[in-house]
Protein backbone atom coordinates (compact mmCIF):
# COMPACT_ATOMS: atom_id res chain seq x y z
CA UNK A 1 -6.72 1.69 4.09
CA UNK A 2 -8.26 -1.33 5.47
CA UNK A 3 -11.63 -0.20 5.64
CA UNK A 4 -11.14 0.73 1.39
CA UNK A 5 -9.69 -2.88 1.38
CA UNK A 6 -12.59 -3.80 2.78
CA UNK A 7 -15.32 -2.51 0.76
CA UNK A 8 -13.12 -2.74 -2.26
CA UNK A 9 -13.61 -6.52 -1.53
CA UNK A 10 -17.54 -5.89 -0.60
CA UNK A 11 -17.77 -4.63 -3.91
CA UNK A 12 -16.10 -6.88 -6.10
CA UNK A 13 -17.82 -9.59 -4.60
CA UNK A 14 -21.12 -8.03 -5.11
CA UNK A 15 -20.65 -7.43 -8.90
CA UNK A 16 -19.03 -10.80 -9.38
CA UNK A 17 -22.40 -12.57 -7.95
CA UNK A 18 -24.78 -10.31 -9.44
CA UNK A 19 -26.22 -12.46 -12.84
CA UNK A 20 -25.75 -9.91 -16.20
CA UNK A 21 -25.04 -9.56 -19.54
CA UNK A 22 -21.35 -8.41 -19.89
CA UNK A 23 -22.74 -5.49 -22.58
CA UNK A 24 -25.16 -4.50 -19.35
CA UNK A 25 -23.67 -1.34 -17.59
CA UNK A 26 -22.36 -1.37 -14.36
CA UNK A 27 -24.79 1.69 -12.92
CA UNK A 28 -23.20 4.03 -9.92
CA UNK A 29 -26.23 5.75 -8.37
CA UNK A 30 -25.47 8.75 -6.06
CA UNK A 31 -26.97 12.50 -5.01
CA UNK A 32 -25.47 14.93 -6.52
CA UNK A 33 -25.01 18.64 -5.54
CA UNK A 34 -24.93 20.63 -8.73
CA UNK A 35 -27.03 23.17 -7.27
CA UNK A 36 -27.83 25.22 -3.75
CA UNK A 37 -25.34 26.28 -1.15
CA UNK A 38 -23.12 22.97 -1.94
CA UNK A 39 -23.11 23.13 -5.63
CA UNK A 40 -19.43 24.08 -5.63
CA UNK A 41 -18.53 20.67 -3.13
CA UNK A 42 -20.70 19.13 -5.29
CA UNK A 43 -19.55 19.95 -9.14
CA UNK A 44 -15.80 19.61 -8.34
CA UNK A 45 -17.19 15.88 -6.76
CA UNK A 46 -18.77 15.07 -9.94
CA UNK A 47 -16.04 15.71 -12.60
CA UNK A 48 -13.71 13.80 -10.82
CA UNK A 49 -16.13 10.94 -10.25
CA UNK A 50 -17.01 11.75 -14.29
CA UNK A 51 -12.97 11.93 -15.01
CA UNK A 52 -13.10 7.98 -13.18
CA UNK A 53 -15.80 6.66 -14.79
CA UNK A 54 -13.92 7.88 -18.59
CA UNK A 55 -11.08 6.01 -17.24
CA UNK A 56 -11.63 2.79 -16.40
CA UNK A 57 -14.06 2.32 -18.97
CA UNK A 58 -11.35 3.02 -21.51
CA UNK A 59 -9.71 0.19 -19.95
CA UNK A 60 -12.44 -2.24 -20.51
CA UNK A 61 -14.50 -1.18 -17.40
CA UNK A 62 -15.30 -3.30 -14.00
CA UNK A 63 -15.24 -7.12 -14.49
CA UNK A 64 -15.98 -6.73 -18.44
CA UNK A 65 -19.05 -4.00 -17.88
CA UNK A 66 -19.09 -0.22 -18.22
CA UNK A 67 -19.36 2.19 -15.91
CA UNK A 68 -22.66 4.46 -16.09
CA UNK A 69 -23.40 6.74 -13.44
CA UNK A 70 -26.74 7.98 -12.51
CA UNK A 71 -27.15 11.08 -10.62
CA UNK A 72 -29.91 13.67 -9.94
CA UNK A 73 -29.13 16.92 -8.17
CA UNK A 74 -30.32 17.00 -4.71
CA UNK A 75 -30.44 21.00 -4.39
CA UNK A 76 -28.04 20.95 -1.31
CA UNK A 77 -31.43 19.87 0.40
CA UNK A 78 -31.29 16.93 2.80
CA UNK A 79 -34.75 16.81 2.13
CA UNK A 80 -34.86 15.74 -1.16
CA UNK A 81 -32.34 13.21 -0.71
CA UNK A 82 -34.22 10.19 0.39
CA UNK A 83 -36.76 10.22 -2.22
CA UNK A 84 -33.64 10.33 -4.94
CA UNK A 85 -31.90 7.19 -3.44
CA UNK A 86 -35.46 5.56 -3.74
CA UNK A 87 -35.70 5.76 -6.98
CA UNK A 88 -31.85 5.18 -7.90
CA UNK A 89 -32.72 1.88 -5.99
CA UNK A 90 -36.39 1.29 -7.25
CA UNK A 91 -36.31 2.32 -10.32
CA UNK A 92 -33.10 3.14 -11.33
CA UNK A 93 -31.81 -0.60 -10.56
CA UNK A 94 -28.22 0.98 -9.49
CA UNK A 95 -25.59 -1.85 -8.82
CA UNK A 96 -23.74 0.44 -6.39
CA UNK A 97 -24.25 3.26 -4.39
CA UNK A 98 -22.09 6.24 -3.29
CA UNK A 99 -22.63 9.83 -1.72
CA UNK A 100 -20.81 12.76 -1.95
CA UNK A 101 -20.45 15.63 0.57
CA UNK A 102 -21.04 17.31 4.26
CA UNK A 103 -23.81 14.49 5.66
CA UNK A 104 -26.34 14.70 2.87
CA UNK A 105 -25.99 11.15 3.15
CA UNK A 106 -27.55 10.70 6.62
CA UNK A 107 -31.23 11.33 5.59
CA UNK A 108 -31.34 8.51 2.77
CA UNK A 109 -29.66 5.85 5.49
CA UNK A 110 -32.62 4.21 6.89
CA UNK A 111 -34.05 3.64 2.84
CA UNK A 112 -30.53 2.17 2.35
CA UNK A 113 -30.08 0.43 5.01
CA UNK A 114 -33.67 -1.29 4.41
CA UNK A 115 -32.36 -2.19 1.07
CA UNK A 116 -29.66 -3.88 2.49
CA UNK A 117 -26.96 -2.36 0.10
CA UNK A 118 -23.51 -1.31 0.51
CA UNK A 119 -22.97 2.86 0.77
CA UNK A 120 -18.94 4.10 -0.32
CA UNK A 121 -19.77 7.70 1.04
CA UNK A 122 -17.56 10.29 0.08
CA UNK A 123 -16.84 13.51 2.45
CA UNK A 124 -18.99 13.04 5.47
CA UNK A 125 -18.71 13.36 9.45
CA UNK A 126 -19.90 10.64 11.99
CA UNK A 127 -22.75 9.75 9.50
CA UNK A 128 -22.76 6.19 10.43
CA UNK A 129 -22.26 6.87 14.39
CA UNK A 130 -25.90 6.52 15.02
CA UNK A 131 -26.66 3.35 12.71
CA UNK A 132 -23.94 1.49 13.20
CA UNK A 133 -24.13 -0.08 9.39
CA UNK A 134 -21.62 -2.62 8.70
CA UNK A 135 -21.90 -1.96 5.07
CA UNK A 136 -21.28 1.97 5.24
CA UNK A 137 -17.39 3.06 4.33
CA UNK A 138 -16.77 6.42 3.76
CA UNK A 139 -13.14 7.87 2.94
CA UNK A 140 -13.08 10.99 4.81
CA UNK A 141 -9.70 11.03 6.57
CA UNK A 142 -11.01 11.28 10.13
CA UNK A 143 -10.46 7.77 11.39
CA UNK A 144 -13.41 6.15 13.10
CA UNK A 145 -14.08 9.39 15.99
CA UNK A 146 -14.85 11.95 13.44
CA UNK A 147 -15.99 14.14 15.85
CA UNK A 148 -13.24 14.14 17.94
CA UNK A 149 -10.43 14.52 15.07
CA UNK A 150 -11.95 17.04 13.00
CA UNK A 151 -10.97 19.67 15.82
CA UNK A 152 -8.57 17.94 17.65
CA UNK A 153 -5.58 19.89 15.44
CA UNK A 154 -7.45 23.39 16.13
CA UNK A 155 -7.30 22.61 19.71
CA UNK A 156 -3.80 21.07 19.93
CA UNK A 157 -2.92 24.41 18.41
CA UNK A 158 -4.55 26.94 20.40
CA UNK A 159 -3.59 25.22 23.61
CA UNK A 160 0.11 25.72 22.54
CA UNK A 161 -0.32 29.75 23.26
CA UNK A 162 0.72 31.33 26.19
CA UNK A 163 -0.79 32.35 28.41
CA UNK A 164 -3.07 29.71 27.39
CA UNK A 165 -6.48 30.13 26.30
CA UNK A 166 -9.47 29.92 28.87
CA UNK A 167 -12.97 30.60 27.03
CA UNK A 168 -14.18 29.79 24.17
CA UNK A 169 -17.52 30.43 21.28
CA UNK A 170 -19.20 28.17 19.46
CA UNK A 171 -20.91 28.60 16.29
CA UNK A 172 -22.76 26.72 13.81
CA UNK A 173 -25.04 26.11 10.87
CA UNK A 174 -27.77 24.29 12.07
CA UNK A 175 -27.12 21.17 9.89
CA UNK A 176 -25.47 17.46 10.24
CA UNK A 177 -22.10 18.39 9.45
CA UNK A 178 -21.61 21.40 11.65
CA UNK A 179 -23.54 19.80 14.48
CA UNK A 180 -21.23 16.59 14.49
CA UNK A 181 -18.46 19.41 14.59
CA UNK A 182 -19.56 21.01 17.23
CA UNK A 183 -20.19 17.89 19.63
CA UNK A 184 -16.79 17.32 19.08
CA UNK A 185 -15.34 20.60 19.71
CA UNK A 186 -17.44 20.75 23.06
CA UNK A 187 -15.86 17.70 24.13
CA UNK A 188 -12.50 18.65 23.66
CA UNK A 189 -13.50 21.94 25.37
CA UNK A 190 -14.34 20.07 28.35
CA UNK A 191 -11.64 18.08 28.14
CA UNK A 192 -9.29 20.76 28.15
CA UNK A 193 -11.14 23.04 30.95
CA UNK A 194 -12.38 25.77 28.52
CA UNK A 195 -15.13 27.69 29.21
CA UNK A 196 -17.95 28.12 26.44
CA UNK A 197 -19.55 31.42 26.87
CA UNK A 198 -21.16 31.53 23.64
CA UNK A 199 -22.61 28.26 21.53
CA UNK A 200 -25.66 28.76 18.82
CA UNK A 201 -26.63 27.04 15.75
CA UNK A 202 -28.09 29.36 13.18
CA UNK A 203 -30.34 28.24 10.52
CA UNK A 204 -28.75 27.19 6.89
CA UNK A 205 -31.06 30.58 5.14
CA UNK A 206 -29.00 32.60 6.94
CA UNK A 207 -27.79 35.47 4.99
CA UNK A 208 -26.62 38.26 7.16
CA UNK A 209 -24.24 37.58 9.71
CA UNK A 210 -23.69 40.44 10.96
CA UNK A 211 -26.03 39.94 14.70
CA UNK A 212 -24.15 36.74 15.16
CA UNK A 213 -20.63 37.49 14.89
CA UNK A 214 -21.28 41.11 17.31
CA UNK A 215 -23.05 38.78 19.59
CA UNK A 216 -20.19 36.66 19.56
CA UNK A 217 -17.84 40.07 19.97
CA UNK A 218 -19.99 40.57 23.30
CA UNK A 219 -18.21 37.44 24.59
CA UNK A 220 -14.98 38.69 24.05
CA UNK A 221 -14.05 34.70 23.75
CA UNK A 222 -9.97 33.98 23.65
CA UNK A 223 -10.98 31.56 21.38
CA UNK A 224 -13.80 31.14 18.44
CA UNK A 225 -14.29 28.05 16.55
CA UNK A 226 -16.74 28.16 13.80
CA UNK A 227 -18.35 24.63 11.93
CA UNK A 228 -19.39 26.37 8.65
CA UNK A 229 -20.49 25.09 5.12
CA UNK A 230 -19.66 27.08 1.70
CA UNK A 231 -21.85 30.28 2.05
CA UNK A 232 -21.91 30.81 5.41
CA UNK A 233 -17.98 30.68 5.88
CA UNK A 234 -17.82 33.64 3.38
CA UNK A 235 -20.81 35.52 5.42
CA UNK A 236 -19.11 34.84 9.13
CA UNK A 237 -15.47 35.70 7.80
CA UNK A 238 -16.58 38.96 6.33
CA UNK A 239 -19.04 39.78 9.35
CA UNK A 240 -15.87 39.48 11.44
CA UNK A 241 -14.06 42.27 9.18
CA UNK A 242 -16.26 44.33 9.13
CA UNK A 243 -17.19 44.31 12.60
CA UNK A 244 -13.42 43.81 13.51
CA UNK A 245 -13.97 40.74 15.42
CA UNK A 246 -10.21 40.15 17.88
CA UNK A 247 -9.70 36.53 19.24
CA UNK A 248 -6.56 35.26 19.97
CA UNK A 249 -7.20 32.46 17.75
CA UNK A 250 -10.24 32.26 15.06
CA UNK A 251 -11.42 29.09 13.11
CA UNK A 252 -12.61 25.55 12.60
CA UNK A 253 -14.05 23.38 9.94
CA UNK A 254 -15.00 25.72 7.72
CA UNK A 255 -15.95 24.01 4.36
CA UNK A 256 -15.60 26.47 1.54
CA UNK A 257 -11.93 28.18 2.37
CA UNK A 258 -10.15 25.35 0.38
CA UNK A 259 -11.33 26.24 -3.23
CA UNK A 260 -9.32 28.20 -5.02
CA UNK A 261 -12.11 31.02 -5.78
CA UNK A 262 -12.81 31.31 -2.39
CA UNK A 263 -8.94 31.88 -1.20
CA UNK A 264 -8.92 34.48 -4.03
CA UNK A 265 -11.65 36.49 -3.22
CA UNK A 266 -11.29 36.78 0.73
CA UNK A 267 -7.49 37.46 0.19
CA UNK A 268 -5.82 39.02 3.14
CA UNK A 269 -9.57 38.11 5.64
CA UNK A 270 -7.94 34.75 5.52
CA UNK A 271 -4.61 35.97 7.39
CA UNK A 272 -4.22 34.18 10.68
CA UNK A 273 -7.88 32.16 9.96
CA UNK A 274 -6.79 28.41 11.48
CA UNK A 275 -8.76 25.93 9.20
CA UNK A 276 -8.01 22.41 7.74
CA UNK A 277 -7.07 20.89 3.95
CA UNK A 278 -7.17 17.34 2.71
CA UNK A 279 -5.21 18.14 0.16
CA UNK A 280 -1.85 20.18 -0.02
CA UNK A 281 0.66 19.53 -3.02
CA UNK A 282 3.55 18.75 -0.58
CA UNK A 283 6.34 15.47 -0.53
CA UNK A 284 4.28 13.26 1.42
CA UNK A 285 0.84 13.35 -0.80
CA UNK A 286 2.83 13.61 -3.96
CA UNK A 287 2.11 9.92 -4.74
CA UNK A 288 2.18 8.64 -8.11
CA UNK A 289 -0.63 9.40 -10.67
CA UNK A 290 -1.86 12.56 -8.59
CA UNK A 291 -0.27 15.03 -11.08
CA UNK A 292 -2.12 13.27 -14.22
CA UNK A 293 -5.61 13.11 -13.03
CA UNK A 294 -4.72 16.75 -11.25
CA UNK A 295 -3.60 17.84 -14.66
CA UNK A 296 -7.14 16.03 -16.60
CA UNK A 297 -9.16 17.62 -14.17
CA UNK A 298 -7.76 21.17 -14.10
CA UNK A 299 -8.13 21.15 -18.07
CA UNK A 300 -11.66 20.69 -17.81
CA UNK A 301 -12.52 22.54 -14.71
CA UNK A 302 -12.90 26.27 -16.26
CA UNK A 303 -15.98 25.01 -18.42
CA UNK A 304 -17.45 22.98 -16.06
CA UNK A 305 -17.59 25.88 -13.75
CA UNK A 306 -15.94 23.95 -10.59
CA UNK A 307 -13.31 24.79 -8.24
CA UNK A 308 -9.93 25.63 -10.62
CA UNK A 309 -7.21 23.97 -8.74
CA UNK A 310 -8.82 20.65 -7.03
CA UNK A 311 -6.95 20.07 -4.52
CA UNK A 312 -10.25 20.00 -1.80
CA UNK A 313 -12.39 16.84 -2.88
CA UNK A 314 -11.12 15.89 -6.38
CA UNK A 315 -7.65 13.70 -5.43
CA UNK A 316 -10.25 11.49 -2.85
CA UNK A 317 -12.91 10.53 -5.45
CA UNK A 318 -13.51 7.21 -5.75
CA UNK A 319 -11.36 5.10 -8.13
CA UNK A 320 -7.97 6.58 -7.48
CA UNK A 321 -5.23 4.49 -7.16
CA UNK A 322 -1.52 5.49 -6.64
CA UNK A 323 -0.30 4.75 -9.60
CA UNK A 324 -2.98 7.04 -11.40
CA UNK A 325 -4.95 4.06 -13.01
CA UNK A 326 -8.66 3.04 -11.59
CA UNK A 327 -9.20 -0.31 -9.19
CA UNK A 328 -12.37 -1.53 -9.75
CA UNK A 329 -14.17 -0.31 -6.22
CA UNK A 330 -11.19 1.14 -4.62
CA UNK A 331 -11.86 4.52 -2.70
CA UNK A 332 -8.86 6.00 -1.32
């Protein structure tokens, strides 16, 4: 909360100095991932951030000005993501900047950070670790050791099984988010005198799974802790089905098993699976407002082709407040 205080501040302050027209827009420049392996991250991101931007323009907008957000659809590609927040600050002109999901973030930083502008990124992991940028606040509820907290439940939970556990796998895709996951779940391996007998990174193409998960079979690991996005969490989970993978405990941040779809279609392969939510609709996150802007984005979710329920990314957006009403900068 005081870090959101904090750029909430950053960001008032920066609009309130900035000399315009009160008819001039208020532009929110950010990479988007409509398509590629985080297209459904990225959709269910940009309705809600859409479903904001309605809002508190029907209430007279930020300081007087409207909201309009620019966006072009990075592909899922970290590649293409520098160029894009070149032009959203070259061209485009964009008054503020935010980024959406699993460290797509981290390639654009230097451009950003030689622009000297203030980043409110979304769902990342460590991204800032390296750079150290005092204007970077992201909202992902890991606290400032990312890598450490991200696996610290799995680990508090397999360590509660007797006889306790004494080896563990590793695996990957070979991109920022999983590898920030996996640093962390080495050090708490270490920490807690587990031995790693298996630990590979596979590339993001990867589309059979098959030679991975009978490798890590061979192991015969107690436990196996997997740092997935979207497509390859559906590829390892089946893989281990078929190939009737045993462990006496199986999972890890595994982006993709909180949308609805997902949970549908792997059904009973999710039995037992140990993996984390942001959101759950239980007493302590029922905070007022939730249940409106649940309710607005659930109406409009079948026909823009995004995650039915919401319940991953949508209620951390930026904009929400508790009441259900927008704060001009606020991230929650």
């Amino acid at each position: 909360m005081k870090r959101s205080l904090l750029a909430s501040l950053a960001i008032i302050c920066i609009l309130a100095g900035a000399p315009a027209r009160a008819a001039e827009p208020i532009k929110v420049g950010f990479s988007a991932q409509q398509s590629g392996g985080n297209a459904g991250i990225g959709r269910a991101i940009l309705l809600a951030v859409q479903i904001w931007a309605e809002d508190i323009n029907t209430r007279g907008g930020l300081l007087g000005r409207p909201v309009q957000l620019v966006y072009y659809d990075d592909q899922s590609n970290p590649a293409l993501v520098p160029s894009i927040y070149t032009k959203l600050l070259d061209i485009d002109k964009v008054d503020l900047l935010i980024a959406s999901a699993t460290n797509l973030s981290t390639p654009a930083m230097p451009t950003i950070i030689e622009h000297n502008r203030v980043l409110m990124d979304m769902f990342a992991l460590a991204v800032n670790e390296h750079f150290q940028y005092p204007r970077f606040f992201q909202i992902m509820p890991y606290g400032p050791d990312g890598k450490d907290s991200i696996s610290r439940g799995y680990f508090a939970a397999a360590m509660t099984m007797d006889p306790k556990p004494r080896t563990i796998a590793l695996i990957g895709a070979d991109g920022e988010f999983s590898k920030a996951a996996l640093d962390g779940a080495r050090a708490h391996a270490k920490r807690l005198g587990l031995k790693i007998v298996y630990d590979r990174t596979y590339p993001p193409t990867t589309v059979d799974y098959g030679p991975i998960v009978r490798s890590v079979q061979a192991v015969d690991a107690d436990l196996v802790f997997v740092a997935s996005y979207p497509a390859d969490t559906a590829g390892v989970l089946r893989a281990a089905a078929e190939i009737g993978l045993k462990a006496k405990m199986f999972g890890g941040p595994m982006v993709g098993l909180q949308y609805a779809a997902m949970k549908s279609q792997l059904g009973e392969q999710l039995n037992g699976i140990v993996c984390y939510e942001l959101y759950v609709r239980e007493p302590t996150m029922h905070f007022p407002g939730i249940d409106t802007f649940l309710t607005k984005y659930q109406a409009r979710a079948a026909s823009a082709g995004v995650d039915a329920l919401g319940y991953y990314t949508p209620p951390f957006t930026p904009g929400r407040r508790g009441d259900g009403r927008s704060r001009p900068g606020q991230a929650r």
